[in-house]
N, C-alpha and C. Protein backbone atom coordinates (compact mmCIF):
# COMPACT_ATOMS: atom_id res chain seq x y z
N UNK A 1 -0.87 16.22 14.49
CA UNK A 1 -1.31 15.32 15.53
C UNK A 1 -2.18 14.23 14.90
N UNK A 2 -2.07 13.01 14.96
CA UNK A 2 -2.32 11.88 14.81
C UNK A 2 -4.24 11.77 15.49
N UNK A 3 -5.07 11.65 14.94
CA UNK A 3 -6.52 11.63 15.36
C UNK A 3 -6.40 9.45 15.54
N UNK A 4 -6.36 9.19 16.42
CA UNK A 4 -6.22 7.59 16.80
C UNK A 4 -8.06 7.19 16.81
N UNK A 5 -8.29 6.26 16.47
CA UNK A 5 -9.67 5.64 16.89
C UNK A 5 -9.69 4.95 18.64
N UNK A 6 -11.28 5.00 18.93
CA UNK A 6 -10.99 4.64 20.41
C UNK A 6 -10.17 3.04 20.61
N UNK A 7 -10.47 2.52 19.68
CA UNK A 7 -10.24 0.79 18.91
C UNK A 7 -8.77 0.79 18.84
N UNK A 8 -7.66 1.55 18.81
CA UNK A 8 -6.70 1.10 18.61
C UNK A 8 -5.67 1.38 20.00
N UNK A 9 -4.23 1.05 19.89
CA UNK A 9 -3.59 0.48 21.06
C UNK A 9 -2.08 1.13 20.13
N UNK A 10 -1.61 1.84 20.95
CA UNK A 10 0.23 2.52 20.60
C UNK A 10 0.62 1.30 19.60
N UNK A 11 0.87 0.25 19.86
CA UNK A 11 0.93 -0.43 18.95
C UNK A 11 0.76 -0.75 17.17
N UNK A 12 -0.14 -0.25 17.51
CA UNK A 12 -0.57 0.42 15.78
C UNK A 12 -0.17 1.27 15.40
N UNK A 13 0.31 2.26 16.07
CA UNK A 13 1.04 3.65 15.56
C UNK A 13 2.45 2.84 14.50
N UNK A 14 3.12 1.96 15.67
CA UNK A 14 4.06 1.46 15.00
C UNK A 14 4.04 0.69 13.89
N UNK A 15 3.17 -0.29 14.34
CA UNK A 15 2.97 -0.77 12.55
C UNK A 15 3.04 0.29 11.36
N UNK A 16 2.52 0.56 11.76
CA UNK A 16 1.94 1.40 10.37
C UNK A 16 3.00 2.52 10.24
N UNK A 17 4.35 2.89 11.05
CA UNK A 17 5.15 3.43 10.55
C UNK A 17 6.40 2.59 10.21
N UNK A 18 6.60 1.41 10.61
CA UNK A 18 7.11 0.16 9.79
C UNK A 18 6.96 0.43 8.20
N UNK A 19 5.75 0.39 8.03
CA UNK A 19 5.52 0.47 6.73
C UNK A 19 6.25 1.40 5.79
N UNK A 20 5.72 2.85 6.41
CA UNK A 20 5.80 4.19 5.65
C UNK A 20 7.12 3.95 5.96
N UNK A 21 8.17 3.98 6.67
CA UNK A 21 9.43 4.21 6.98
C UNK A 21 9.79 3.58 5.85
N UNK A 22 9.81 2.04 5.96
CA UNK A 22 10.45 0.68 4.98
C UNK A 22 10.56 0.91 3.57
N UNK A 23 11.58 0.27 3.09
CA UNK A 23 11.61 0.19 1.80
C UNK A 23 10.33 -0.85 1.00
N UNK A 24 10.36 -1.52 2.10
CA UNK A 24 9.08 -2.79 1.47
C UNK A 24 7.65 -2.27 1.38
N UNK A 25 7.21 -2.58 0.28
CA UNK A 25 5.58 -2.27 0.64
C UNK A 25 4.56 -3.16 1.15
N UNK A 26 5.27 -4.39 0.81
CA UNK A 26 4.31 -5.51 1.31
C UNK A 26 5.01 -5.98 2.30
N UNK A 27 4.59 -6.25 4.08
CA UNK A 27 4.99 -6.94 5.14
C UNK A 27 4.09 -7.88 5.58
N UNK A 28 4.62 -9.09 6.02
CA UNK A 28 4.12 -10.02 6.81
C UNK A 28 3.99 -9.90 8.01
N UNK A 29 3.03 -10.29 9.35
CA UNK A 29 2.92 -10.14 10.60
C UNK A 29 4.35 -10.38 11.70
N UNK A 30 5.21 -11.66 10.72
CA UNK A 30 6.14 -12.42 10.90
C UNK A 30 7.41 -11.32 11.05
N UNK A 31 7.76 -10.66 9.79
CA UNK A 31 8.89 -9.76 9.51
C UNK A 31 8.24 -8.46 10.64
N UNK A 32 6.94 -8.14 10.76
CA UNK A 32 6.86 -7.03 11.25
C UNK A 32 6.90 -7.59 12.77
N UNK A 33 7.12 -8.41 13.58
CA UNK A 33 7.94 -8.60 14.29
C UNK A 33 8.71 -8.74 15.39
N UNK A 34 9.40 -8.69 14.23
CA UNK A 34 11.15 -9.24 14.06
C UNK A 34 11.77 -7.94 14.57
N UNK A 35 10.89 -6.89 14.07
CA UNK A 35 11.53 -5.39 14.23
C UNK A 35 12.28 -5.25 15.76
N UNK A 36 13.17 -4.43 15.93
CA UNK A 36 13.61 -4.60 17.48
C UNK A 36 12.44 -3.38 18.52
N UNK A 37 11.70 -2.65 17.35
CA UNK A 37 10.59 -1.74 17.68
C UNK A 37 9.24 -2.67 18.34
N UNK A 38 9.46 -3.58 17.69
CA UNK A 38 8.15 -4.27 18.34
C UNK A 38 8.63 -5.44 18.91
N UNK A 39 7.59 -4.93 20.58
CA UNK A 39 8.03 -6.14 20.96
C UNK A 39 6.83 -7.02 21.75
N UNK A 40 5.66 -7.59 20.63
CA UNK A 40 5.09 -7.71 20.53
C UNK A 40 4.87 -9.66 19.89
N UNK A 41 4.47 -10.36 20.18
CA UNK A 41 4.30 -11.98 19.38
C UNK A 41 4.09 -11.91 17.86
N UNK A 42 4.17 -12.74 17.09
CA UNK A 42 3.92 -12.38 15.63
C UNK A 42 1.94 -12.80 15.84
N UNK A 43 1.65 -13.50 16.74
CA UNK A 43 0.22 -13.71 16.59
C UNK A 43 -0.93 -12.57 17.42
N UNK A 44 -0.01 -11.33 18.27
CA UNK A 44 -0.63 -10.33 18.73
C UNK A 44 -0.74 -9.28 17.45
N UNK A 45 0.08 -9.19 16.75
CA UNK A 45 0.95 -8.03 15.48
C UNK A 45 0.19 -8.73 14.63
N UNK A 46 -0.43 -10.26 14.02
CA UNK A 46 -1.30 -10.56 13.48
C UNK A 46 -2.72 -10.13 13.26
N UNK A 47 -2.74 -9.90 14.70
CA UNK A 47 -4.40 -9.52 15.26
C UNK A 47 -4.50 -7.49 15.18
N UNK A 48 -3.35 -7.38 15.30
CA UNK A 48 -3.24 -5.65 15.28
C UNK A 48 -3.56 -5.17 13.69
N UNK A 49 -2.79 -6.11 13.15
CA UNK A 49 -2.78 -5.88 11.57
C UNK A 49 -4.42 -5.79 10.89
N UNK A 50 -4.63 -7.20 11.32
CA UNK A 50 -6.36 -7.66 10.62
C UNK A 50 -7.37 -6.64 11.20
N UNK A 51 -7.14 -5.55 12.37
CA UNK A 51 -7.95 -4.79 12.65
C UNK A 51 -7.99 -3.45 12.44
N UNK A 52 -6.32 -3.20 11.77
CA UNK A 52 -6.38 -2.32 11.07
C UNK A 52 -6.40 -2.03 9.65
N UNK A 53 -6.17 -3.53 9.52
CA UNK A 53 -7.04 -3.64 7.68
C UNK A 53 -8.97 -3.20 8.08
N UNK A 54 -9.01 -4.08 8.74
CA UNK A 54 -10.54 -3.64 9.13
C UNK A 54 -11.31 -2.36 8.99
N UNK A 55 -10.17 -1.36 9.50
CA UNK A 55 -10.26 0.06 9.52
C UNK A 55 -9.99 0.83 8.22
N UNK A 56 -9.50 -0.17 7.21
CA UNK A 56 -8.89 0.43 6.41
C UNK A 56 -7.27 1.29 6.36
N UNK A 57 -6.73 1.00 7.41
CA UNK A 57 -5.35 1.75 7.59
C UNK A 57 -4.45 0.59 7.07
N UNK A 58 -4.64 -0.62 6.91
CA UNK A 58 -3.67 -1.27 5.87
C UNK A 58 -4.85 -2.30 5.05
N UNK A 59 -4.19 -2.82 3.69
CA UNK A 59 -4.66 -3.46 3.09
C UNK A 59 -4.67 -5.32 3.15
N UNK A 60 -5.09 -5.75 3.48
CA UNK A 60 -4.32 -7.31 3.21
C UNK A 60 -4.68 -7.77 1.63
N UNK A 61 -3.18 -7.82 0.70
CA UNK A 61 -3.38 -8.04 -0.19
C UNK A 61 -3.19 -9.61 -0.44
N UNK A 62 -2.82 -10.40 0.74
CA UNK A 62 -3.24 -11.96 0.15
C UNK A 62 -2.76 -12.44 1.72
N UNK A 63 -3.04 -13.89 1.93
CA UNK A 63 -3.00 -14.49 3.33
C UNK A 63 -1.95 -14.10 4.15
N UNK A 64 -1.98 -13.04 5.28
CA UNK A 64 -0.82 -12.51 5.78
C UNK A 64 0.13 -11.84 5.48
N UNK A 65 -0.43 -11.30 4.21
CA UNK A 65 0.48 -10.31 4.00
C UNK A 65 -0.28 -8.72 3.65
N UNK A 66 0.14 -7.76 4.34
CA UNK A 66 -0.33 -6.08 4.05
C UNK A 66 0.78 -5.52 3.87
N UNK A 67 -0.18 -4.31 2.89
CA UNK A 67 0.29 -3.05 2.37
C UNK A 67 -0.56 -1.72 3.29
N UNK A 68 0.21 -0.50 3.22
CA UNK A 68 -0.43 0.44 3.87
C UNK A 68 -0.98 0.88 2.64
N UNK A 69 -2.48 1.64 3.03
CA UNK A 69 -2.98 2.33 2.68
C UNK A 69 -2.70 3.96 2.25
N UNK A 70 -4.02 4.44 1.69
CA UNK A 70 -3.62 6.09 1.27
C UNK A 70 -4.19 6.45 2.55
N UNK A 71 -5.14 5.96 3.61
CA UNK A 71 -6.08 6.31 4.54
C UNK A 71 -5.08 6.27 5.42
N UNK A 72 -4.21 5.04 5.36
CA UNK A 72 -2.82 4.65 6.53
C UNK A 72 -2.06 6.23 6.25
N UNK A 73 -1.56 6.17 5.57
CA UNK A 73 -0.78 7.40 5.27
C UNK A 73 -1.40 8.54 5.82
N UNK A 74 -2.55 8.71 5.12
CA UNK A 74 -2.94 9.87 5.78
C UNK A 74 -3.13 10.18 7.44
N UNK A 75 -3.42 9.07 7.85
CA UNK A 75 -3.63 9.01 9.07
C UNK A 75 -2.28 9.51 9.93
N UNK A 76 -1.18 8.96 9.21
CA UNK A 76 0.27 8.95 9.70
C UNK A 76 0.63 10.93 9.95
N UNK A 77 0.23 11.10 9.23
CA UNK A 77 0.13 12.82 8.47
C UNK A 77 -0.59 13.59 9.41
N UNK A 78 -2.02 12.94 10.65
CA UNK A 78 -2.59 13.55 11.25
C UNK A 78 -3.75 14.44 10.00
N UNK A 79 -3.88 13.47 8.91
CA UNK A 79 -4.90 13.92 7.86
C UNK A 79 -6.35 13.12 8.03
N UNK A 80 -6.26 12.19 8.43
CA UNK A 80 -7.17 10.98 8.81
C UNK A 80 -7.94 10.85 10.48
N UNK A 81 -8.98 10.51 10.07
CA UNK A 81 -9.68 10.46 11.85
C UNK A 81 -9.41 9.11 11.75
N UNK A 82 -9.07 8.50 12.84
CA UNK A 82 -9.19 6.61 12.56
C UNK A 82 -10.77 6.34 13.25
N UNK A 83 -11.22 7.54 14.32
CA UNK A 83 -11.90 6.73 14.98
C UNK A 83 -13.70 6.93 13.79
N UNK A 84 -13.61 8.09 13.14
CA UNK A 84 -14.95 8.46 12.21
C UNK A 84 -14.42 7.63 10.71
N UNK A 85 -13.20 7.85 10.45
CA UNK A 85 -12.68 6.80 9.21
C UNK A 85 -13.05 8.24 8.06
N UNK A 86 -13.07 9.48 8.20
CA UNK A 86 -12.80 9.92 7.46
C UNK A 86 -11.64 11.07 7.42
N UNK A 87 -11.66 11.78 6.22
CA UNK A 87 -10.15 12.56 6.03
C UNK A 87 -11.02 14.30 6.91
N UNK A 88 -9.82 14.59 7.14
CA UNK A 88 -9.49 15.31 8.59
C UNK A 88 -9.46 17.15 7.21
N UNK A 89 -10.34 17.95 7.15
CA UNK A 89 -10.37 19.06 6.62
C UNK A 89 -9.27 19.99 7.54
N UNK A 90 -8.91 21.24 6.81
CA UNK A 90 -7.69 22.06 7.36
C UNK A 90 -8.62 22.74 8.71
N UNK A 91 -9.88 22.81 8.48
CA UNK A 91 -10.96 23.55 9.47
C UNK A 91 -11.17 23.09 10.71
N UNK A 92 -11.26 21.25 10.23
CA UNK A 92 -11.26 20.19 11.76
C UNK A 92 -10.12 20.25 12.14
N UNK A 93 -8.91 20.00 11.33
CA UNK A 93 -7.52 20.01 12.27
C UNK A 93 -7.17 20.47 13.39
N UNK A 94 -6.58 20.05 14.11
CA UNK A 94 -6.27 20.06 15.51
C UNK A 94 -5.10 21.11 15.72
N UNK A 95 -5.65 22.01 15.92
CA UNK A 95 -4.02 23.64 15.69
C UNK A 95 -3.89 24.22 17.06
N UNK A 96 -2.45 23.83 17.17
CA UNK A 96 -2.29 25.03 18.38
C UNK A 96 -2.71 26.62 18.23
N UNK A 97 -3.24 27.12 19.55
CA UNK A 97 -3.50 28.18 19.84
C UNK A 97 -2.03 29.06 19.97
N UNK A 98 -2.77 30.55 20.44
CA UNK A 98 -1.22 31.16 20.12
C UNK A 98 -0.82 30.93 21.51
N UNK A 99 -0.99 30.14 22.36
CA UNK A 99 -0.36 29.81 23.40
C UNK A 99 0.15 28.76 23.13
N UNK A 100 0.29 27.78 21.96
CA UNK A 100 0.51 26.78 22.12
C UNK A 100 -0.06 25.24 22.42
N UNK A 101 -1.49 25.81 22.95
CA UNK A 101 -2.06 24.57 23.41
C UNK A 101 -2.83 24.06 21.99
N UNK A 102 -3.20 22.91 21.89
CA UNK A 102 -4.04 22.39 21.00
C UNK A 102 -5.33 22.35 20.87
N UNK A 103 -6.13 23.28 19.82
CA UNK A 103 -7.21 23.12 20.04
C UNK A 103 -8.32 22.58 18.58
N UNK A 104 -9.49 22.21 18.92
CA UNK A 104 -10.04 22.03 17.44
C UNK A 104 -10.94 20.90 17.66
């Protein structure tokens, strides 16, 4: 299970599996899109991006253009808190009970 920060919006989930999915490592706001997954302006997906570089879940390695992170990744993994910004121990993890429900 994915630990989301209060700061972010479904939207970001997708970015950031754009990434991990893609063959590309480096995306523009522009190409990310284009995707038929997002259906979103390139200047909203701009603003999603720069705040999750902010967070550290992607990098901007030069004007408009990001890479995901190891923090992105992890996050993707349900290894990452987005909203404390740190990595998620096997102890904090979020585990179903033997009923199934989620607890932690």
């Amino acid at each position: 299970m994915r630990l989301a920060g209060s700061w972010q919006v479904l939207l970001d989930d997708r970015i950031l599996e754009l990434f991990d999915e893609g063959d590309e490592e480096y995306l523009k706001p522009a190409e990310i899109a284009q995707d038929e997954r997002i259906r979103h302006s390139r200047s909203y997906v701009t603003k999603r991006c720069r705040k999750l570089a902010d967070h550290g879940l992607l990098q901007a390695v030069s004007q408009g253009v990001y890479r995901l992170t190891d923090e992105g990744r992890a996050y993707l993994r349900g290894e990452y808190d987005a909203e404390t910004g740190a990595y998620v121990t096997e102890s904090e993890a979020i585990q179903p009970d033997e009923n199934g429900t989620e607890v932690g």
